[in-house]
C-alpha atoms as a PDB file:
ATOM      1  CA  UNK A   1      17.301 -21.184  15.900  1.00  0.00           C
ATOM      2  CA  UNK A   2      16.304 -25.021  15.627  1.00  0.00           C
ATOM      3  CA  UNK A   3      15.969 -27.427  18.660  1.00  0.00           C
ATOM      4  CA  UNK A   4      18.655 -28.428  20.627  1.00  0.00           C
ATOM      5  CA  UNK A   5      20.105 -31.957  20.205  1.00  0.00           C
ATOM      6  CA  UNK A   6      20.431 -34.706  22.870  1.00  0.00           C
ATOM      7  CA  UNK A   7      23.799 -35.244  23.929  1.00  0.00           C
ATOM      8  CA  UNK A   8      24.212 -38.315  22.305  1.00  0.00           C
ATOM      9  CA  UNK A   9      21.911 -38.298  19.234  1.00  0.00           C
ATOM     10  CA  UNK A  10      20.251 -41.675  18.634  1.00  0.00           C
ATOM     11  CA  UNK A  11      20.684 -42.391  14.963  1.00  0.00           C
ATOM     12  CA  UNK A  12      20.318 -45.143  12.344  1.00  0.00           C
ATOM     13  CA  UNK A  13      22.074 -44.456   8.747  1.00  0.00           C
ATOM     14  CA  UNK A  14      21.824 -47.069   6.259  1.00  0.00           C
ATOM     15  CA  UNK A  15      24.674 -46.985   3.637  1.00  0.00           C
ATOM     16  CA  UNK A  16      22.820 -48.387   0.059  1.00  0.00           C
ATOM     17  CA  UNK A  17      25.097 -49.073  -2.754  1.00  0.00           C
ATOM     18  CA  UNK A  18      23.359 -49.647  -5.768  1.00  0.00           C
ATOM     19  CA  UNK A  19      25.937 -51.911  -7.440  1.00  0.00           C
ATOM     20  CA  UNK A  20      26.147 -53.710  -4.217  1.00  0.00           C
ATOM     21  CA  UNK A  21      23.373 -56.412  -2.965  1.00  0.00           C
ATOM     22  CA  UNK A  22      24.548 -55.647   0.476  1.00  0.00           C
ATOM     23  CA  UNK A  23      23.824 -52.569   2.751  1.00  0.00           C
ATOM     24  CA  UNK A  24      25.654 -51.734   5.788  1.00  0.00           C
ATOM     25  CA  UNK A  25      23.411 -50.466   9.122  1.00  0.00           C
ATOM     26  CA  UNK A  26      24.403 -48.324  11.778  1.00  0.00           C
ATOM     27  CA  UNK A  27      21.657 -48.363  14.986  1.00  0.00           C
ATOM     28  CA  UNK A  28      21.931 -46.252  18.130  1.00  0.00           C
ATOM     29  CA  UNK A  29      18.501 -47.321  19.240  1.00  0.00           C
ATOM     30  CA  UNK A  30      17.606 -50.863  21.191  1.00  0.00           C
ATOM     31  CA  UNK A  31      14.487 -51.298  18.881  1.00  0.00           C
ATOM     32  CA  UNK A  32      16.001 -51.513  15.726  1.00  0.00           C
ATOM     33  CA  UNK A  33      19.452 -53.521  17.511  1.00  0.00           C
ATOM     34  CA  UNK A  34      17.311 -56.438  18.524  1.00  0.00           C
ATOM     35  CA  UNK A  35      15.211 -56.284  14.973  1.00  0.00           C
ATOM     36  CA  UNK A  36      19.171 -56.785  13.833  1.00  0.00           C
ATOM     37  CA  UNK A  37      20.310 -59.145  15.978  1.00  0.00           C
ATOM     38  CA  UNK A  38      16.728 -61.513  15.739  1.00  0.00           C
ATOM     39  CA  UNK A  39      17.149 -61.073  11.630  1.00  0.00           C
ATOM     40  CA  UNK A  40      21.295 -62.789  12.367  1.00  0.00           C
ATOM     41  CA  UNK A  41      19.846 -65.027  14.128  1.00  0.00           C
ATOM     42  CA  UNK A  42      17.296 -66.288  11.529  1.00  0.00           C
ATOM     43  CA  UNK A  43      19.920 -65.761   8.638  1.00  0.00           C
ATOM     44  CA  UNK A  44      23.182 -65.865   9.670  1.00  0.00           C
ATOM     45  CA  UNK A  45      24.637 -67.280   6.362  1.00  0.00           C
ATOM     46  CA  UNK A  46      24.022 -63.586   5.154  1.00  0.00           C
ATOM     47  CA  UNK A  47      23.359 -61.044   8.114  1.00  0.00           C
ATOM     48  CA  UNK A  48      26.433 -60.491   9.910  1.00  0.00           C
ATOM     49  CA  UNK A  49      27.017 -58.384  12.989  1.00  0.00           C
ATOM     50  CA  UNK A  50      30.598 -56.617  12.109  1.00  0.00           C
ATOM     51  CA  UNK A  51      30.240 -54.478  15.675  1.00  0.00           C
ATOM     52  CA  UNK A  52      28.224 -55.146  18.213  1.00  0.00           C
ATOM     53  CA  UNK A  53      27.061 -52.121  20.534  1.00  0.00           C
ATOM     54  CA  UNK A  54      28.659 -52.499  24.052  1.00  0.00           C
ATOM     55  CA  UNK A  55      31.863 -52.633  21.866  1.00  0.00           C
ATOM     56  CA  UNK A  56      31.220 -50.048  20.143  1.00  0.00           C
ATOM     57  CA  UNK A  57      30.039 -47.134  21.718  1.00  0.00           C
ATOM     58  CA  UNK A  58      26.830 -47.854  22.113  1.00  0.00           C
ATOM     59  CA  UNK A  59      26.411 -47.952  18.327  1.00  0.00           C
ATOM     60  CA  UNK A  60      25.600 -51.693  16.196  1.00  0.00           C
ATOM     61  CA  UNK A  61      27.024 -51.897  12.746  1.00  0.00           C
ATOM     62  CA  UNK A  62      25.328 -54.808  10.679  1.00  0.00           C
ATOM     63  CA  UNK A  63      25.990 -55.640   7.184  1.00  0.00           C
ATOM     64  CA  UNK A  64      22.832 -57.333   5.208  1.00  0.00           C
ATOM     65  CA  UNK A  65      21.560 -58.163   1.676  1.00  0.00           C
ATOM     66  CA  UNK A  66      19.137 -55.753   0.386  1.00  0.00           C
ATOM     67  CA  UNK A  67      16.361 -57.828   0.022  1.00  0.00           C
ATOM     68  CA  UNK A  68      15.908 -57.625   3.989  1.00  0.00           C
ATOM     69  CA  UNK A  69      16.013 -53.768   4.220  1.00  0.00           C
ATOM     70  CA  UNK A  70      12.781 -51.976   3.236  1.00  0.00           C
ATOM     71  CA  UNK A  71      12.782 -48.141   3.209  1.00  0.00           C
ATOM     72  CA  UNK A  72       8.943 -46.458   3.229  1.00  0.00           C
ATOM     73  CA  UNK A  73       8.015 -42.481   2.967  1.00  0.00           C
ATOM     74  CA  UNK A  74       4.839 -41.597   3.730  1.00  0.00           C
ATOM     75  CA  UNK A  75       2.449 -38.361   4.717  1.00  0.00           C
ATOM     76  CA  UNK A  76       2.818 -37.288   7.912  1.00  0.00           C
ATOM     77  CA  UNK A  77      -0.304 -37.073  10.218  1.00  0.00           C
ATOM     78  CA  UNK A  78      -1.835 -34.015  11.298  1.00  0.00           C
ATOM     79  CA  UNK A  79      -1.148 -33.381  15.272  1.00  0.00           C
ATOM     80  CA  UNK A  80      -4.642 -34.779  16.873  1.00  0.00           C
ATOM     81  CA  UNK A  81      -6.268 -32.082  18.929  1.00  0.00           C
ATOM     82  CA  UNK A  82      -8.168 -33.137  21.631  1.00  0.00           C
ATOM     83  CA  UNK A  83     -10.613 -31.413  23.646  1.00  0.00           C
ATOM     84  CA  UNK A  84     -10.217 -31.711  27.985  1.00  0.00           C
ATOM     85  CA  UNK A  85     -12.943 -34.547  28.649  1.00  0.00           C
ATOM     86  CA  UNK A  86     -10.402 -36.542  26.212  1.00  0.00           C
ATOM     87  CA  UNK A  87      -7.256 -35.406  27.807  1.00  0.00           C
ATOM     88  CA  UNK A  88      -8.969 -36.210  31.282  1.00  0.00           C
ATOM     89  CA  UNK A  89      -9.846 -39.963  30.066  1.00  0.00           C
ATOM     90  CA  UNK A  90      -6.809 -40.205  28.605  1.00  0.00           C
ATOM     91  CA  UNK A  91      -4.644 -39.696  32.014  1.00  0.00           C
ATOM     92  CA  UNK A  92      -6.744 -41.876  34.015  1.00  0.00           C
ATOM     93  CA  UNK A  93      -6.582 -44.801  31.633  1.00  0.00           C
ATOM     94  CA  UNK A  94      -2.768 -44.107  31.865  1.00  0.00           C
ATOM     95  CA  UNK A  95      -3.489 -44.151  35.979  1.00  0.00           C
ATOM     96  CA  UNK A  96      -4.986 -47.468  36.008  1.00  0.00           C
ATOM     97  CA  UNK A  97      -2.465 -49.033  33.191  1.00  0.00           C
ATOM     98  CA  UNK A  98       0.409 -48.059  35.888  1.00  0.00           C
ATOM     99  CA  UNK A  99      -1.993 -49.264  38.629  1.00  0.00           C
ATOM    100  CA  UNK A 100      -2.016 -52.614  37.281  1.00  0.00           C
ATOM    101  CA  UNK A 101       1.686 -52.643  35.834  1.00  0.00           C
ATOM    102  CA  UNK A 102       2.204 -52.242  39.615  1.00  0.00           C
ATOM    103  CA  UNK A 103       0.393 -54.678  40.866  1.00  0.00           C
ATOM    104  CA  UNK A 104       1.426 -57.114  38.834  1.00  0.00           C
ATOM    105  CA  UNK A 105       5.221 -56.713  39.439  1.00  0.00           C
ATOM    106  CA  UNK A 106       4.083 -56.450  43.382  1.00  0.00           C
ATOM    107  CA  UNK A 107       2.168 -60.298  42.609  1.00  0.00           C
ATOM    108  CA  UNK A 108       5.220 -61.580  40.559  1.00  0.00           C
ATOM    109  CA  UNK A 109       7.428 -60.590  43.858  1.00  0.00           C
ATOM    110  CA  UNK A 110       5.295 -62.097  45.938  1.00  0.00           C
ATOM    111  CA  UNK A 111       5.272 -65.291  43.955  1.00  0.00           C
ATOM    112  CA  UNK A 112       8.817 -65.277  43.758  1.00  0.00           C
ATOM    113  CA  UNK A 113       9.366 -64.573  47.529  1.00  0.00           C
ATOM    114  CA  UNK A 114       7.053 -67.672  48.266  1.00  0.00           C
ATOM    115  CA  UNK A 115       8.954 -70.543  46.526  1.00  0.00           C
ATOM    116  CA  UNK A 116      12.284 -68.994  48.826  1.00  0.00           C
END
């Protein structure tokens, strides 16, 4: 038996046409939404946003002109094994990258607080 899905799969579909310039996007997922909505920004003579996402179920539908849609295949890459010295570095560089994530949100209150 495969792996069980989410309960709301996060999906993008791109419909292609060939005898059409234009291709219509679906997005689920905030990454690609905001690579949408910068790109209708930029161009919107020719990008249009037919649904936006809080309308729409959480889903973006964008229709574009090929020319800004690029679709790459490549090789996937074998799973890196590593050994437990690397693992141990690994989660304490993680440690001090949350450290200071902290402690800069804890500065940036601070500063804020001070100019009340």
């Amino acid at each position: 038996m495969g792996k069980k899905l989410p309960d709301k799969v996060m999906e993008m579909s791109i419909g292609w046409v060939d005898v059409d310039d234009m291709v219509s996007v679906t997005a689920y997922q905030t990454k690609y939404m905001n690579q949408l909505k910068k790109l209708a920004e930029a161009h919107p003579d020719e990008v249009k946003i037919i649904k936006e996402a809080k309308e729409n179920d959480g889903m973006m539908v964008v229709h574009l002109p090929k020319k800004y849609c690029k679709v790459s295949f490549g090789e996937a890459r074998a799973k890196r094994e590593l050994t437990e010295d690397q693992k141990a570095a690994a989660r304490e560089r993680a440690k001090k990258m949350q450290e200071a994530k902290k402690a800069k949100a804890e500065a940036k209150k601070m500063e804020e607080e001070s100019w009340l």
